[in-house]
N, C-alpha and C. Protein backbone atom coordinates (compact mmCIF):
# COMPACT_ATOMS: atom_id res chain seq x y z
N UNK A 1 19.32 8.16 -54.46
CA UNK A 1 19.31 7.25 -53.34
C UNK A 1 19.28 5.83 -53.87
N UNK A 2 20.18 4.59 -52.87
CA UNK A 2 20.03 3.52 -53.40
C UNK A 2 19.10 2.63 -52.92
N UNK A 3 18.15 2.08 -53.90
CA UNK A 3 16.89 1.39 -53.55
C UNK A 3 17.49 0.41 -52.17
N UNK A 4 18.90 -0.15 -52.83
CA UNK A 4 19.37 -1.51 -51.62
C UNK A 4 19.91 -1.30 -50.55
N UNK A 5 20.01 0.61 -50.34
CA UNK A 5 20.73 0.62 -48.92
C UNK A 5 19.86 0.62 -48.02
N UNK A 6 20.23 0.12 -46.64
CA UNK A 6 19.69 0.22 -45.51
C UNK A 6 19.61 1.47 -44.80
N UNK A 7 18.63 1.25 -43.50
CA UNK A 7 18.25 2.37 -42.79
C UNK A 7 19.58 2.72 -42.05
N UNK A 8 20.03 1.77 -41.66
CA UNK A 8 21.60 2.64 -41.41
C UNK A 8 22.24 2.96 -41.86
N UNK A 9 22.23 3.51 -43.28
CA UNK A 9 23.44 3.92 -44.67
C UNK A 9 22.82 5.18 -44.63
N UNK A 10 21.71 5.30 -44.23
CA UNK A 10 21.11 6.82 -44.55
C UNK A 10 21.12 7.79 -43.11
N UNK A 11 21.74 8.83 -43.18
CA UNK A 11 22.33 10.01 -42.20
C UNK A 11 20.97 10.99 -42.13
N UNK A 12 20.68 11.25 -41.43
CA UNK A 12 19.61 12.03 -40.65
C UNK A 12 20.32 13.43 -39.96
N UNK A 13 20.08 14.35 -40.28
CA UNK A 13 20.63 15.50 -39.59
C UNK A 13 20.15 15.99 -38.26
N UNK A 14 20.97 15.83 -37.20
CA UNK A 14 19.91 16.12 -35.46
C UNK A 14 21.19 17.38 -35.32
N UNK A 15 20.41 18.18 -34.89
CA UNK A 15 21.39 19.46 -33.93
C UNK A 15 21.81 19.07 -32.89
N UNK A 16 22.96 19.74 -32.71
CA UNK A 16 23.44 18.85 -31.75
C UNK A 16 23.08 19.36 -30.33
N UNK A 17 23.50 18.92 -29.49
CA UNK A 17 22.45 20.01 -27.87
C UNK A 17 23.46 21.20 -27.56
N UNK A 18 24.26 21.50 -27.99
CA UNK A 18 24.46 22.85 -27.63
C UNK A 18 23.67 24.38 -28.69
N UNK A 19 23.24 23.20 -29.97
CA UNK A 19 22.63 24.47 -30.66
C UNK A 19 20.87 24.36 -30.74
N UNK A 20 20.57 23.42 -29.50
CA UNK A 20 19.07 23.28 -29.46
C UNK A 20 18.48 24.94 -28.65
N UNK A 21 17.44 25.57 -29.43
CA UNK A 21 16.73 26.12 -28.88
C UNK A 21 15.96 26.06 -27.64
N UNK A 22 16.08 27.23 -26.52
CA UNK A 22 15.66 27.22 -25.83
C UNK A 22 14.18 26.60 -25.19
N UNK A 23 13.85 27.25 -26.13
CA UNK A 23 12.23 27.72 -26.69
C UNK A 23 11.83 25.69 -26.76
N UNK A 24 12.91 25.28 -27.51
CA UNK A 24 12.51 23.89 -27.74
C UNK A 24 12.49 22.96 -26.02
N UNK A 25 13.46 23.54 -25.56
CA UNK A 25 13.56 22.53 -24.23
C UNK A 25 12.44 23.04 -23.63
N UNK A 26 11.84 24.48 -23.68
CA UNK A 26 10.37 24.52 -22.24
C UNK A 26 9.44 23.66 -22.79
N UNK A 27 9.22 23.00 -23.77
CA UNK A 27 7.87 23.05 -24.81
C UNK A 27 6.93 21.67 -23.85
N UNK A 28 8.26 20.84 -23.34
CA UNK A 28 7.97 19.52 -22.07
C UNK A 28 6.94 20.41 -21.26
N UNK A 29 8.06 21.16 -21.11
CA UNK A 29 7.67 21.61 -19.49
C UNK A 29 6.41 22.50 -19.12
N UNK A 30 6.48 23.29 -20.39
CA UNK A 30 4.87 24.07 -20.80
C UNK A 30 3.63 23.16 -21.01
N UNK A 31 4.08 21.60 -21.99
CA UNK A 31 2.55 21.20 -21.58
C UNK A 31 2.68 19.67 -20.45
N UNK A 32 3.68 19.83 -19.26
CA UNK A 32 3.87 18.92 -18.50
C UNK A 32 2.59 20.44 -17.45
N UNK A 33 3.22 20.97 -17.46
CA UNK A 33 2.32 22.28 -16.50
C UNK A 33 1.13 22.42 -16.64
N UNK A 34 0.48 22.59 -18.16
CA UNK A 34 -0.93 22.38 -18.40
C UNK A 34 -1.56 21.78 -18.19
N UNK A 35 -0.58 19.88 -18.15
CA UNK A 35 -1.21 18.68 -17.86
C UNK A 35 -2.22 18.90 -16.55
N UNK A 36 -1.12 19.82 -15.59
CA UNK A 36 -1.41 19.29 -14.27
C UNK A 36 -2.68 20.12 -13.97
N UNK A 37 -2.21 21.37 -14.64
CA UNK A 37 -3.54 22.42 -13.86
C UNK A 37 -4.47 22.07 -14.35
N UNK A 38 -4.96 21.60 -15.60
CA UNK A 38 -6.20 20.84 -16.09
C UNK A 38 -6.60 19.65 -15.43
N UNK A 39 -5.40 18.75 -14.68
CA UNK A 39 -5.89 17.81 -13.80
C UNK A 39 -6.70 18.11 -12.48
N UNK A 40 -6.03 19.52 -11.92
CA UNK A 40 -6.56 19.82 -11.17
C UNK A 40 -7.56 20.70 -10.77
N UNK A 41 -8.34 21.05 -12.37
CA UNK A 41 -9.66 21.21 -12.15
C UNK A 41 -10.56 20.40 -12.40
N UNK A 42 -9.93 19.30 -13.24
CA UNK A 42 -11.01 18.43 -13.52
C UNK A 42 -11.98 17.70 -12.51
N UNK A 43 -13.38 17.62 -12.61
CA UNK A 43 -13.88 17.29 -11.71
C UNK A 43 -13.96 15.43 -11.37
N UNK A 44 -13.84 15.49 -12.72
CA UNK A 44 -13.50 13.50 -12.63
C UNK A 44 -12.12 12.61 -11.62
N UNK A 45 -11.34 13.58 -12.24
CA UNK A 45 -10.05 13.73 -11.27
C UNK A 45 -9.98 14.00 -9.65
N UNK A 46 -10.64 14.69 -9.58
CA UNK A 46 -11.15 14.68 -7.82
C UNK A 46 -11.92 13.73 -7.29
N UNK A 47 -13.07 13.48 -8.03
CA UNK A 47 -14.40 12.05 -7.86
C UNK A 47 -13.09 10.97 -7.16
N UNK A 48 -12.18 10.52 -8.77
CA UNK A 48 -11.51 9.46 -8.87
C UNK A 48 -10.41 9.68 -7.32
N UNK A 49 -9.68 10.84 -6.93
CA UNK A 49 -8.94 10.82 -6.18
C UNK A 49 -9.26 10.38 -4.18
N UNK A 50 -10.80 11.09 -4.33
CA UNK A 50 -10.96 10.89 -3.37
C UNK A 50 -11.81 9.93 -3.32
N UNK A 51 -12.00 8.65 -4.13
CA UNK A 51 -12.69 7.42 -4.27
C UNK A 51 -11.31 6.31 -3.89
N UNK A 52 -10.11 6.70 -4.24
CA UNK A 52 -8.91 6.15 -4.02
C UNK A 52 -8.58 6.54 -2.23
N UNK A 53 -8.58 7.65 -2.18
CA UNK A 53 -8.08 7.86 -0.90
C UNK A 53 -9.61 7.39 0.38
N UNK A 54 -10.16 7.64 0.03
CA UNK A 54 -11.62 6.32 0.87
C UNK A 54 -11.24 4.77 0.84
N UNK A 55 -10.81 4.36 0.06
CA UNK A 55 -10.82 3.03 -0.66
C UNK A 55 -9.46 2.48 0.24
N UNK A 56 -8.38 3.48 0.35
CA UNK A 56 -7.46 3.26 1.00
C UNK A 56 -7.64 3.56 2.67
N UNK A 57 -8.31 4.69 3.12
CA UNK A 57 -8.50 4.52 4.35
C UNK A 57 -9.29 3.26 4.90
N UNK A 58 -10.06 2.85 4.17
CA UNK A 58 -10.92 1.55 4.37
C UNK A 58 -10.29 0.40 4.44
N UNK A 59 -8.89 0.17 3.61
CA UNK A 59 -8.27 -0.59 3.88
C UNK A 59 -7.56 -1.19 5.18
N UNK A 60 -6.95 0.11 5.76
CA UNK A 60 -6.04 0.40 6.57
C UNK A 60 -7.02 0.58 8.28
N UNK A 61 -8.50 0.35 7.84
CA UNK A 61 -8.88 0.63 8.94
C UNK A 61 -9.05 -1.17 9.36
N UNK A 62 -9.89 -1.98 7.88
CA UNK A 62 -9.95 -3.23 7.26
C UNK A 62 -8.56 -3.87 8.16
N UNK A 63 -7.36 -4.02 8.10
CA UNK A 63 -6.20 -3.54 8.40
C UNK A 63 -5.83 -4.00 9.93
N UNK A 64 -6.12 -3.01 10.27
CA UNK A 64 -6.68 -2.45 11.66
C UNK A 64 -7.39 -3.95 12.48
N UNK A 65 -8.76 -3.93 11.69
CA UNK A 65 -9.93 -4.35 12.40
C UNK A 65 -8.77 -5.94 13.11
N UNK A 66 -8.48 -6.53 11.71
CA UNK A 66 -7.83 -7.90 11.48
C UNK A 66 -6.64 -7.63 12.24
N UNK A 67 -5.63 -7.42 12.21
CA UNK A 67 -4.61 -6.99 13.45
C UNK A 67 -5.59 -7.44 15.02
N UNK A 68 -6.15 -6.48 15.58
CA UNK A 68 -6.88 -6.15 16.38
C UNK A 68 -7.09 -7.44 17.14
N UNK A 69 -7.92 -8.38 15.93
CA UNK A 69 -9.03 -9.70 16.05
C UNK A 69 -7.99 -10.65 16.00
N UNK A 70 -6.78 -10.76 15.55
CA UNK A 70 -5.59 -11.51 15.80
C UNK A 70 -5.05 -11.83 16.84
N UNK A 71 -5.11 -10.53 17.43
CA UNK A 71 -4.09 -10.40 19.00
C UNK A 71 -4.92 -10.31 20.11
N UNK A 72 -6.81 -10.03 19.59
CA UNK A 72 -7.63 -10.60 20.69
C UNK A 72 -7.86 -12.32 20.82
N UNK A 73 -7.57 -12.81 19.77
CA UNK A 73 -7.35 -14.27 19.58
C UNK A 73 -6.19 -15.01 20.19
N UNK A 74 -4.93 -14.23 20.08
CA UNK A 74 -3.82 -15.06 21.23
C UNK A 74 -4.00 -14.19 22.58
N UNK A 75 -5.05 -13.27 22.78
CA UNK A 75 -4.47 -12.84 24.05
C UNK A 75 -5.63 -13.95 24.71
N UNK A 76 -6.83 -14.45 24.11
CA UNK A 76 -7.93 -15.50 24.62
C UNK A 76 -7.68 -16.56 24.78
N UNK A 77 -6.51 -17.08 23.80
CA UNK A 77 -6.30 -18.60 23.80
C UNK A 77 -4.83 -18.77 25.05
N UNK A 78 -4.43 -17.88 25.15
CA UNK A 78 -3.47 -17.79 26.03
C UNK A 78 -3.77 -17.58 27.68
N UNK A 79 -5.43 -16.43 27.69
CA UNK A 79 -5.53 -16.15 29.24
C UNK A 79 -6.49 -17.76 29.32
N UNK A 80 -7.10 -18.16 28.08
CA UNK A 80 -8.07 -19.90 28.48
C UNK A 80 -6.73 -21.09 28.68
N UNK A 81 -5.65 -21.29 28.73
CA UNK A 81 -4.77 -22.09 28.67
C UNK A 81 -4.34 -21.62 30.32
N UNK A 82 -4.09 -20.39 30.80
CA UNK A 82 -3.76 -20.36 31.89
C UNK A 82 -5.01 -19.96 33.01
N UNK A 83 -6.12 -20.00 32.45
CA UNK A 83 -8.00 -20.68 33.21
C UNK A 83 -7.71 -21.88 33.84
N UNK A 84 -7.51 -22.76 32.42
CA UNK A 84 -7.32 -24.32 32.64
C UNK A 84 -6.42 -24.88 33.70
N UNK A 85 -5.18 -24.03 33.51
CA UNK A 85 -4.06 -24.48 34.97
C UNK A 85 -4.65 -24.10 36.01
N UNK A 86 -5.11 -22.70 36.55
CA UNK A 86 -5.61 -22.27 37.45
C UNK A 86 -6.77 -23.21 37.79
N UNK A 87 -7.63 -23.55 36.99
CA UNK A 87 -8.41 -24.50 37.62
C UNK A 87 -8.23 -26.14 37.56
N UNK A 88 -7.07 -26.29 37.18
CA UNK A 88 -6.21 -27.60 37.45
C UNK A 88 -5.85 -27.63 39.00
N UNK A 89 -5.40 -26.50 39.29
CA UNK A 89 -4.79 -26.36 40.48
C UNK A 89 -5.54 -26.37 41.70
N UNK A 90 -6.79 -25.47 41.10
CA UNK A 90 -8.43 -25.71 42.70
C UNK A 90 -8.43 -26.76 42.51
N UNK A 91 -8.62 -28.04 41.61
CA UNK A 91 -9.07 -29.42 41.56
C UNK A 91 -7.93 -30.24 42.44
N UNK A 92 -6.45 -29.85 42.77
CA UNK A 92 -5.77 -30.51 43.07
C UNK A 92 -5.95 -30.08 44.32
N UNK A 93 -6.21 -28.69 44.75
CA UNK A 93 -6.45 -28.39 46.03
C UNK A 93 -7.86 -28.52 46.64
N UNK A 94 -8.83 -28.77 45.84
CA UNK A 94 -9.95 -29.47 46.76
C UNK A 94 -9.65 -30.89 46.88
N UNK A 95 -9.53 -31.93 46.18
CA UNK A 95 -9.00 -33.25 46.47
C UNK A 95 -7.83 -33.71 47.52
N UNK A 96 -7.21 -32.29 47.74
CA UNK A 96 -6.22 -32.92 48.79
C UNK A 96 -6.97 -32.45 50.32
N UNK A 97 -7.88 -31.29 49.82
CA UNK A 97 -8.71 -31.22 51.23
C UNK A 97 -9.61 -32.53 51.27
N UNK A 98 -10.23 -33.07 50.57
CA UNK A 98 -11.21 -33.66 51.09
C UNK A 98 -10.82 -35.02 51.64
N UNK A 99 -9.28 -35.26 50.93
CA UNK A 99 -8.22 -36.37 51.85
C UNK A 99 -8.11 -35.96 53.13
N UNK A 100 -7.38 -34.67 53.55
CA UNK A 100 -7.23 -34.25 54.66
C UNK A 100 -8.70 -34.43 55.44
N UNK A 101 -9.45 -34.11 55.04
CA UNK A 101 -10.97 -33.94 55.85
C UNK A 101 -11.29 -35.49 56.12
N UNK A 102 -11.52 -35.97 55.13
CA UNK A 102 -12.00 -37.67 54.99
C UNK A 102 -11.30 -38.75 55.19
């Protein structure tokens, strides 16, 4: 070998994928499978899952509350704006009685 060649002068032998072993392609999939069923006894894994799914209903209720307190806020500032006309309007109609009267 030459001390000065580079990593790309030197050929590496890979099989090519029609002569890859079977056996080689499950080997993912055998410990992608283990991964999970060990996840799903783990008891930390459950703690953590349903600390997430609390955390998220809390949000969405959080959510909720603020929505809620938004649209009780324009539905207040909207029925006090039409208070104010309505009682713009007794003021214009007692003053024109008390012309009529007086």
């Amino acid at each position: 070998m030459n001390p000065f060649s580079s990593a790309g002068d030197q050929h590496t032998h890979l099989p090519s994928p029609d002569r890859v072993d079977k056996n080689e392609t499950n080997i993912p999939q055998v410990q992608n499978e283990s991964f999970l069923s060990e996840r799903k006894d783990d008891p930390r894994i459950k703690s953590r899952e349903k600390s997430l799914q609390e955390f998220d209903q809390a949000y969405w209720k959080w959510r909720e509350i603020v929505d809620n307190a938004e649209e009780g806020i324009k539905f207040y500032n909207s029925f006090g704006e039409m208070l104010g006309g309505f009682k713009g309007g007794c003021i214009q109609f007692l003053n024109s009685r008390r012309v009529d009267v007086g």
